[in-house]
N, C-alpha and C. Protein backbone atom coordinates (compact mmCIF):
# COMPACT_ATOMS: atom_id res chain seq x y z
N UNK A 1 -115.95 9.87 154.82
CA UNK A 1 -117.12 9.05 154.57
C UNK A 1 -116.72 7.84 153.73
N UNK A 2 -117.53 6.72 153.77
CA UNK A 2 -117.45 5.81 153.09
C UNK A 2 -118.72 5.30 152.48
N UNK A 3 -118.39 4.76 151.30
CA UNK A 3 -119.82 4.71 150.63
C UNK A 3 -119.23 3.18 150.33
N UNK A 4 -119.94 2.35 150.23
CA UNK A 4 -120.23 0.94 150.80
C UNK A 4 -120.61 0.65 148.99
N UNK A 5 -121.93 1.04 148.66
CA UNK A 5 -122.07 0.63 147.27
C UNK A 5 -123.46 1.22 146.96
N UNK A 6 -123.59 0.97 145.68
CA UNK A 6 -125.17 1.53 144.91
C UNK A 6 -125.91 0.76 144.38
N UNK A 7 -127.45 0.59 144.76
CA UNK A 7 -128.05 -0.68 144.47
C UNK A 7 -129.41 0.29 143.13
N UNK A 8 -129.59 -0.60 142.12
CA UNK A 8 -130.30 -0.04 141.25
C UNK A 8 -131.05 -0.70 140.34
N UNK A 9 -132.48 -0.31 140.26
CA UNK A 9 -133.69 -0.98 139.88
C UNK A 9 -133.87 -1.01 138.56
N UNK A 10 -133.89 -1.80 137.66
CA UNK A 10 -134.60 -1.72 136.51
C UNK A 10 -135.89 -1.50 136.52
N UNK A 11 -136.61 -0.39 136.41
CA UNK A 11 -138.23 -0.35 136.44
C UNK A 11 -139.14 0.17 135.18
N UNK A 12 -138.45 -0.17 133.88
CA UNK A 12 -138.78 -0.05 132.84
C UNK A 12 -139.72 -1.19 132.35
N UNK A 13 -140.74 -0.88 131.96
CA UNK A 13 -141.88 -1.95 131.63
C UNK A 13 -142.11 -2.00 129.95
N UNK A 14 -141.20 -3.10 129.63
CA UNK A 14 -141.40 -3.68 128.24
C UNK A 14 -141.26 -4.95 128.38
N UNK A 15 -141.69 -5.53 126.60
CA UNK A 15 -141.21 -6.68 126.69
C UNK A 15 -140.64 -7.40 125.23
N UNK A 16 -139.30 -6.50 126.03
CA UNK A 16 -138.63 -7.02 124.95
C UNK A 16 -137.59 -8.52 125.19
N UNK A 17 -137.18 -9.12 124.39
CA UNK A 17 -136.87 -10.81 124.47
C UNK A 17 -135.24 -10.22 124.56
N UNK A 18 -134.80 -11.66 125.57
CA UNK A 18 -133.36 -12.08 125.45
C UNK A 18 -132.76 -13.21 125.38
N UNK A 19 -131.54 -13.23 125.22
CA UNK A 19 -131.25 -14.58 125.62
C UNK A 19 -130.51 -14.67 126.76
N UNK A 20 -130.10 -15.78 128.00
CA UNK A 20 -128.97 -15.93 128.61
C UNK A 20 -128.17 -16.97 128.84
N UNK A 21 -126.83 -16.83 128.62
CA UNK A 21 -126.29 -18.14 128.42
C UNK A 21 -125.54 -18.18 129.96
N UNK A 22 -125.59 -19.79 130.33
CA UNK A 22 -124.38 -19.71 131.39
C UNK A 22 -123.64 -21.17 130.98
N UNK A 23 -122.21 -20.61 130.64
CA UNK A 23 -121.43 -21.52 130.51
C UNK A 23 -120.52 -22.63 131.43
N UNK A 24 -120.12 -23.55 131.23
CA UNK A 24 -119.62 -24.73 132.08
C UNK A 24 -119.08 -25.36 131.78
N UNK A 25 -117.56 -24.48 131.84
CA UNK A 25 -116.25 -25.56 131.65
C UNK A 25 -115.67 -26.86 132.14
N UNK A 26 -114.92 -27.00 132.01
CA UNK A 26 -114.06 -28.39 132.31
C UNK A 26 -112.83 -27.82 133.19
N UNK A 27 -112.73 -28.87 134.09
CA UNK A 27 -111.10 -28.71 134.84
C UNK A 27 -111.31 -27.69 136.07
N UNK A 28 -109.98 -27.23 135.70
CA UNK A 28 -109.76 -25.78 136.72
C UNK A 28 -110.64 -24.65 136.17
N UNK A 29 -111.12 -24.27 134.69
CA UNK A 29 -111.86 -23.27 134.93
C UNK A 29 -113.25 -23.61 134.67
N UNK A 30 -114.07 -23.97 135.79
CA UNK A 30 -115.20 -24.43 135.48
C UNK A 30 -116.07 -23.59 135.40
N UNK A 31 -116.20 -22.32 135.58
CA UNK A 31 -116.39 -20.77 135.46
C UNK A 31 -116.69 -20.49 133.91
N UNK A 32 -115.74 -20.86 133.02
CA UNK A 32 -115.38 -20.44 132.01
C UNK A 32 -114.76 -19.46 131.36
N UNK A 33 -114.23 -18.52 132.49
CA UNK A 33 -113.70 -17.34 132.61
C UNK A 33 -112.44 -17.22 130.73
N UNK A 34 -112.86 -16.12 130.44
CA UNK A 34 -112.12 -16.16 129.31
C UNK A 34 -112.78 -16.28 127.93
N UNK A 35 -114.01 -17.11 128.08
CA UNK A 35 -114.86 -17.46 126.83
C UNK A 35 -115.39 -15.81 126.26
N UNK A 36 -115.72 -16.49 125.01
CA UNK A 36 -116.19 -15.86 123.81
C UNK A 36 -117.54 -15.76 123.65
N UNK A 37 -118.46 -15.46 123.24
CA UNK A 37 -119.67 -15.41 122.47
C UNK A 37 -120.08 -14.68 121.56
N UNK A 38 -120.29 -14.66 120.55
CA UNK A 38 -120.95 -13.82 119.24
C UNK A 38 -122.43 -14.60 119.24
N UNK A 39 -123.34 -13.80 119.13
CA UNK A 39 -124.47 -13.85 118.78
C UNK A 39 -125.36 -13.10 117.77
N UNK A 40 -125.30 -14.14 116.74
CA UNK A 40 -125.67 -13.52 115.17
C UNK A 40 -127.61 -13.26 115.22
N UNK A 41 -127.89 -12.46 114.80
CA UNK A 41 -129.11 -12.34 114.74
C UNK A 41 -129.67 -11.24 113.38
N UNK A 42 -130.81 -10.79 113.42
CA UNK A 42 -131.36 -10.09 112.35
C UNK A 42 -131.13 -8.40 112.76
N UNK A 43 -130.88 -7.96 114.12
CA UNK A 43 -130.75 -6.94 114.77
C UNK A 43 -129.19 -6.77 114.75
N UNK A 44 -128.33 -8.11 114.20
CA UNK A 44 -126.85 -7.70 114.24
C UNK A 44 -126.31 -8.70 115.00
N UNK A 45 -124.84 -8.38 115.20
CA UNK A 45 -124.11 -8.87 115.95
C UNK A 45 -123.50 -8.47 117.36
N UNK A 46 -123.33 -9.37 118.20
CA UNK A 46 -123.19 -9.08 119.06
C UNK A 46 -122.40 -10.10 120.48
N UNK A 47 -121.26 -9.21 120.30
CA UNK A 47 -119.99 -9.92 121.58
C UNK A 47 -119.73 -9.85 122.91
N UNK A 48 -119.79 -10.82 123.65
CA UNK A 48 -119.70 -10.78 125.35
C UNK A 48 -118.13 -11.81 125.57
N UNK A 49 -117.84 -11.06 126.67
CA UNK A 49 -116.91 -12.11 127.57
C UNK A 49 -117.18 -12.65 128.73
N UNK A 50 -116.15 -13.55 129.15
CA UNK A 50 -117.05 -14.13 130.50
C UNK A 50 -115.79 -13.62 131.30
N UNK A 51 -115.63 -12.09 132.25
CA UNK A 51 -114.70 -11.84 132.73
C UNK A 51 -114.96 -11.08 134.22
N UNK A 52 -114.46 -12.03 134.72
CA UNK A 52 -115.71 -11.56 136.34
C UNK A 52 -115.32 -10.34 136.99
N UNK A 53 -114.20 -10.02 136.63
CA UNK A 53 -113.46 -8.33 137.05
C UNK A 53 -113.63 -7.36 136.47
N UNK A 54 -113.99 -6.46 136.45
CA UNK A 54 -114.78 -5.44 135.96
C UNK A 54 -114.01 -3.73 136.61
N UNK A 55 -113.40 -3.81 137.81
CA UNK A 55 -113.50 -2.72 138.57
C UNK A 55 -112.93 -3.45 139.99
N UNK A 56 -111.95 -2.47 140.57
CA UNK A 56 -111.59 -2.36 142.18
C UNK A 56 -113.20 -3.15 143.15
N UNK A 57 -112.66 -4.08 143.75
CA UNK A 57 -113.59 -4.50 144.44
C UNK A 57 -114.85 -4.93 144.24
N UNK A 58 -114.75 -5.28 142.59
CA UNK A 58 -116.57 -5.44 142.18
C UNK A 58 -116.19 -6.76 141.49
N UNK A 59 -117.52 -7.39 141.19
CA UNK A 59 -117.43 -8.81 140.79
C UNK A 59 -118.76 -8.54 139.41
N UNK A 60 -118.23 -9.32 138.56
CA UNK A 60 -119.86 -9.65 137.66
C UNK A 60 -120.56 -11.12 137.85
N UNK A 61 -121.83 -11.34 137.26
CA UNK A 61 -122.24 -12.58 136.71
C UNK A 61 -121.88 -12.97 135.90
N UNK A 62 -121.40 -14.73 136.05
CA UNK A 62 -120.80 -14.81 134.72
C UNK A 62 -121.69 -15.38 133.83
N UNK A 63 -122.74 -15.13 133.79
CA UNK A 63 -124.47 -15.60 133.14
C UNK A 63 -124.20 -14.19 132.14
N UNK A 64 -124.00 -15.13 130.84
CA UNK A 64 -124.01 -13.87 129.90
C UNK A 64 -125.48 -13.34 129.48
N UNK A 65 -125.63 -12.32 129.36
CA UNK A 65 -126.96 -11.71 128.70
C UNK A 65 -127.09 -11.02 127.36
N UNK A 66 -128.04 -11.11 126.37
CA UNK A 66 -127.64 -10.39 125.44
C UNK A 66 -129.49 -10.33 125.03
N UNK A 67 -129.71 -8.85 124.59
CA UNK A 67 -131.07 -8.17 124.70
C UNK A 67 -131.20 -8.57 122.89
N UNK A 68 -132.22 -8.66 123.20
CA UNK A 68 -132.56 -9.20 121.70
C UNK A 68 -133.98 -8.42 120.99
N UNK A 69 -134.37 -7.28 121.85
CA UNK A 69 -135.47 -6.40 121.60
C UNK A 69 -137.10 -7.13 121.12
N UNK A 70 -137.13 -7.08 119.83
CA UNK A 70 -138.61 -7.75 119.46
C UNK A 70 -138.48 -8.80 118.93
N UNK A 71 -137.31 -8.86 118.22
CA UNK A 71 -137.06 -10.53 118.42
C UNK A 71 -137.35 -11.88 119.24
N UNK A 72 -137.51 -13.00 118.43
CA UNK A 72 -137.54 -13.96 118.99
C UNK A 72 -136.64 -15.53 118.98
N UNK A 73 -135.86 -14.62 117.89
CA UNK A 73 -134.69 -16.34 118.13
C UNK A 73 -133.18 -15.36 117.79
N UNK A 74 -132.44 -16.37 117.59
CA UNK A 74 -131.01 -15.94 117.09
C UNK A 74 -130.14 -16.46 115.77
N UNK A 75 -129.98 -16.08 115.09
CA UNK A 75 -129.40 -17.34 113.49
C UNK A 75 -128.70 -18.17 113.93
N UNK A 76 -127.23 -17.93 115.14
CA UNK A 76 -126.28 -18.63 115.38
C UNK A 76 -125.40 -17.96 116.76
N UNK A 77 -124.90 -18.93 117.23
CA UNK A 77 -124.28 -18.49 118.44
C UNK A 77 -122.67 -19.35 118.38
N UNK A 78 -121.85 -18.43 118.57
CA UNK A 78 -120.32 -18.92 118.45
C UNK A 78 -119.66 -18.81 119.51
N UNK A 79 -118.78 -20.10 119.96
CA UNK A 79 -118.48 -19.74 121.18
C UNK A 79 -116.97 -20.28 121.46
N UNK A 80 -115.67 -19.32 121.45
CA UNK A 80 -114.07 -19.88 121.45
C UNK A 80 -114.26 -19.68 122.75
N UNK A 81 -112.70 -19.97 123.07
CA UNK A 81 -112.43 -19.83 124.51
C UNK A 81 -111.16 -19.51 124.33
């Protein structure tokens, strides 16, 4: 048998706030593949990469997300590469 892939619903009803960043490099990696983000807030800190490989045959978004619960802003956002 072959299993092709698994598709899956978020069907949780809240409303809690996020942010999403999508970044846009220069040159050859216009992707941004490699970047950094820290996102400082009152709920903490919190680190993403922008790394589109994940797994054999799977791809991510490179639209970072970061859940920010009842919140509504962020103190600061840092971003190396």
């Amino acid at each position: 048998m072959f299993h092709l892939f698994d598709l899956y619903k978020n069907k949780t009803d809240n409303a809690n706030n996020f942010i999403r960043l999508n970044l846009i490099g220069e040159g050859q990696n216009i992707k941004s593949y490699g970047a950094r983000v820290c996102i400082y807030s009152s709920i903490g800190i919190q680190l993403a990469e922008i790394n589109p490989n994940r797994g054999y045959l799977s791809a991510c978004e490179s639209t970072l997300h970061f859940g920010l619960g009842n919140e509504n802003k962020v103190d600061s956002i840092v971003l190396t590469s």
